[in-house]
Protein backbone atom coordinates (compact mmCIF):
# COMPACT_ATOMS: atom_id res chain seq x y z
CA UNK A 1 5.87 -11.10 -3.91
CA UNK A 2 7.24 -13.11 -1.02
CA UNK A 3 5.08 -13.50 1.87
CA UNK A 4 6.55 -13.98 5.63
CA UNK A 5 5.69 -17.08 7.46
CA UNK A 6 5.66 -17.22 10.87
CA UNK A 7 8.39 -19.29 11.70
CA UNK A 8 10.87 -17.18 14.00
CA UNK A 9 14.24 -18.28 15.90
CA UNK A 10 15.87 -16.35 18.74
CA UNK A 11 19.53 -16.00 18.01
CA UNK A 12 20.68 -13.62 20.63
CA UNK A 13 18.49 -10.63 20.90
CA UNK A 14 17.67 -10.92 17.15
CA UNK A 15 14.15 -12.53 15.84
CA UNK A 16 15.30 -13.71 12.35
CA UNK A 17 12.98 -15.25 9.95
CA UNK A 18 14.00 -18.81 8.36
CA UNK A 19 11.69 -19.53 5.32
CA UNK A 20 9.51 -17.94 3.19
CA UNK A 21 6.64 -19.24 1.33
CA UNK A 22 7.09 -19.09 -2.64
CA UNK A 23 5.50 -20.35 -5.76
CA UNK A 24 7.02 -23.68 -5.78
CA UNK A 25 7.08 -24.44 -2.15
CA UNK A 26 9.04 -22.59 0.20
CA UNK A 27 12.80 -20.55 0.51
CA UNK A 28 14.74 -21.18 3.64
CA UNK A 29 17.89 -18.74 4.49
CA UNK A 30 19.94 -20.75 7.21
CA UNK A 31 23.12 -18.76 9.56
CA UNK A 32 25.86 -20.31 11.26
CA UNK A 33 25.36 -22.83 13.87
CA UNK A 34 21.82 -23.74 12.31
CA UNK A 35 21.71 -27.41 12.05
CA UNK A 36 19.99 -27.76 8.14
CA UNK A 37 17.97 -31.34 9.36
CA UNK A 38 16.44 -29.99 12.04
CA UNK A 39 15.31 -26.97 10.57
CA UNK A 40 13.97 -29.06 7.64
CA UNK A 41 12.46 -31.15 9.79
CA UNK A 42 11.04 -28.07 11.74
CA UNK A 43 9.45 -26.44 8.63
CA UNK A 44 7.86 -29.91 7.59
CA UNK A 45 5.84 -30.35 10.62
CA UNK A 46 4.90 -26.32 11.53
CA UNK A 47 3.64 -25.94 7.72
CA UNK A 48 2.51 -29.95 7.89
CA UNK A 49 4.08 -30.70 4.27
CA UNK A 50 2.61 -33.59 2.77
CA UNK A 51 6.25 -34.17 1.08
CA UNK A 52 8.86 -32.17 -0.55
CA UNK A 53 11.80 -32.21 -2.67
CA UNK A 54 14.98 -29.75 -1.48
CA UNK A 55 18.37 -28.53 -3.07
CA UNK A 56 20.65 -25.87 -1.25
CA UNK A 57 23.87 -24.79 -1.23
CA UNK A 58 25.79 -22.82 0.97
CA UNK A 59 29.13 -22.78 3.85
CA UNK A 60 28.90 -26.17 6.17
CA UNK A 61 30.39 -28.47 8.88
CA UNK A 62 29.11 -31.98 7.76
CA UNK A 63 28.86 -35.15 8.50
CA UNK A 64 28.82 -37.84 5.62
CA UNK A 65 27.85 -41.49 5.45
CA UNK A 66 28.75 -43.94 3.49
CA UNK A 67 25.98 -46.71 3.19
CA UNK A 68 27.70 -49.97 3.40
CA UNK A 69 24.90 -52.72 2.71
CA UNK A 70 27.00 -55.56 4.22
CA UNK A 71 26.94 -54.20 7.28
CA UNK A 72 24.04 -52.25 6.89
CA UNK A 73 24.95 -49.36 9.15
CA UNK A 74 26.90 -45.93 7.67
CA UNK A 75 30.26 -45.36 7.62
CA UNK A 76 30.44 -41.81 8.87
CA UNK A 77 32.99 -38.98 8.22
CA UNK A 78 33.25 -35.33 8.89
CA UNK A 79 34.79 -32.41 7.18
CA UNK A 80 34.78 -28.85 8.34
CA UNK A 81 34.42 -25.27 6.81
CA UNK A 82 33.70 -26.39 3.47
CA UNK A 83 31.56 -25.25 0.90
CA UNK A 84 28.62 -27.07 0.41
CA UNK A 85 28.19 -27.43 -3.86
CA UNK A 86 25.30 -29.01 -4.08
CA UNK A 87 22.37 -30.56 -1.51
CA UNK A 88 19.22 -32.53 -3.04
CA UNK A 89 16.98 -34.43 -0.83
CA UNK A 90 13.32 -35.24 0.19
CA UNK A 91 11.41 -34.65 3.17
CA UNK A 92 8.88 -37.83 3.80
CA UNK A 93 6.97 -39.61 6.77
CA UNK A 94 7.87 -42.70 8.35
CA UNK A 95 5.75 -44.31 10.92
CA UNK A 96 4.30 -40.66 11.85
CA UNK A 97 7.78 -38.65 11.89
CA UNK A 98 9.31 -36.49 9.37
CA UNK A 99 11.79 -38.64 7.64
CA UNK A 100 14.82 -36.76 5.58
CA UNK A 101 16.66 -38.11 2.88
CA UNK A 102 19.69 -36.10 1.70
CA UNK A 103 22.95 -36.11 -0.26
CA UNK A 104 25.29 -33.64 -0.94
CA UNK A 105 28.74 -32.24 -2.59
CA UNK A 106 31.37 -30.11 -0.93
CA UNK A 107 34.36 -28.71 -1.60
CA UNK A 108 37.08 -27.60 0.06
CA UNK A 109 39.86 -24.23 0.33
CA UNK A 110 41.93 -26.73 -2.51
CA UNK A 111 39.00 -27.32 -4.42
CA UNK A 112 39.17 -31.09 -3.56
CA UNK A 113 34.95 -32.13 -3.66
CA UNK A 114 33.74 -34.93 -1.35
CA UNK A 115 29.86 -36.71 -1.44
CA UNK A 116 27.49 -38.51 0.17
CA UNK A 117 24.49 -39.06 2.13
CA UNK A 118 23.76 -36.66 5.06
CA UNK A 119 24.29 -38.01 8.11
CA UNK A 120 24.34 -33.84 10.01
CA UNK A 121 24.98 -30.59 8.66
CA UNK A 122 25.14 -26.94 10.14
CA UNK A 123 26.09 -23.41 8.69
CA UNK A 124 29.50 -22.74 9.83
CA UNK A 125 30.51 -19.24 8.24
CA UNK A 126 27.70 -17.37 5.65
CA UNK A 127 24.75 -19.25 4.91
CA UNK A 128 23.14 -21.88 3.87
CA UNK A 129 20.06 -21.18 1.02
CA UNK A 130 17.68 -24.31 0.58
CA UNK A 131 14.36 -24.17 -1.77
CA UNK A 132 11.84 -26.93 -0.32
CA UNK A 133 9.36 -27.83 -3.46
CA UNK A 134 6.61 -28.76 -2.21
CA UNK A 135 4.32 -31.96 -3.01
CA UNK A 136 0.70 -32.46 -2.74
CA UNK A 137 0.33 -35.91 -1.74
CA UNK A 138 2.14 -37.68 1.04
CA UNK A 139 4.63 -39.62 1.20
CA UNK A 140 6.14 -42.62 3.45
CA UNK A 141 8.90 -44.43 3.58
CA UNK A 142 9.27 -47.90 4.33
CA UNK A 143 11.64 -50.46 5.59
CA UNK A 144 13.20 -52.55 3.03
CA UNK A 145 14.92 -55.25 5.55
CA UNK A 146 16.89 -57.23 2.54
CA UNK A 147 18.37 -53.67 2.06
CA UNK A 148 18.67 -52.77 5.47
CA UNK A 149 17.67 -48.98 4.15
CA UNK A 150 14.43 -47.11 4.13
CA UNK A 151 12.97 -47.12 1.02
CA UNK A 152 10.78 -43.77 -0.25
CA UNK A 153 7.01 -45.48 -1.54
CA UNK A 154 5.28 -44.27 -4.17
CA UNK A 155 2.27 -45.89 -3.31
């Protein structure tokens, strides 16, 4: 049986709940204008998750990036109303803050699918369903300067 956590958002006059705790982690039902990061980001410090794993899918407005290690800065692009196919990601620490790690496929109205990593994302029409799988140690990630990036450590 699901239990209720209590993590509550005022949309209007409504009080709607935005995860539940499950066997593997936690479930996390999203609605339009919810911005997915910050929620994620949200549920990782109320519930202070040592580190987590995440897939979703769902309807977004997103902004991709495309890492360009020359430069090393993201190229960014945005694409509305589309369906998102696929999310994976993990939620980490860096220097004390939650730090987010995602990538994702969507598709649009004539089924044409764009990727990457991302940059922003929130629920423009429907939903957006994301199950957070918890981890039991936690984990940082680090600066890589010859990469420019921040690299998740295992150690």
């Amino acid at each position: 049986m699901l239990t209720n956590h209590n993590t509550m958002a005022q949309t209007g006059s409504n009080t709607t709940t935005k995860y539940r705790k499950v066997p593997a982690g936690y479930l996390m039902v999203l609605t339009q204008g919810d911005s997915i990061m910050a929620e994620l980001e949200k549920l990782a410090v109320n519930q202070n998750l040592p580190a987590a794993n995440f897939t979703g899918m769902g309807f977004v407005n997103i902004q991709f990036g495309y890492f360009d290690f020359t430069e090393k800065k993201y190229h960014p692009k945005n694409f509305d109303n589309v369906e998102l196919a696929s999310m994976h990601g993990t939620i980490a620490w860096q220097k004390g803050k939650v730090s987010i790690h995602a990538h994702g496929v969507v598709g649009d109205k004539d089924f044409n699918a764009r990727a990457g990593h991302i940059l922003a994302a929130t629920v423009s029409t429907g939903s957006v369903e994301i199950l957070i799988t918890t981890h039991d140690k936690k984990l940082e990630r680090i600066k890589d300067e010859e990469l420019g990036a921040n690299v998740l450590s295992l150690d």
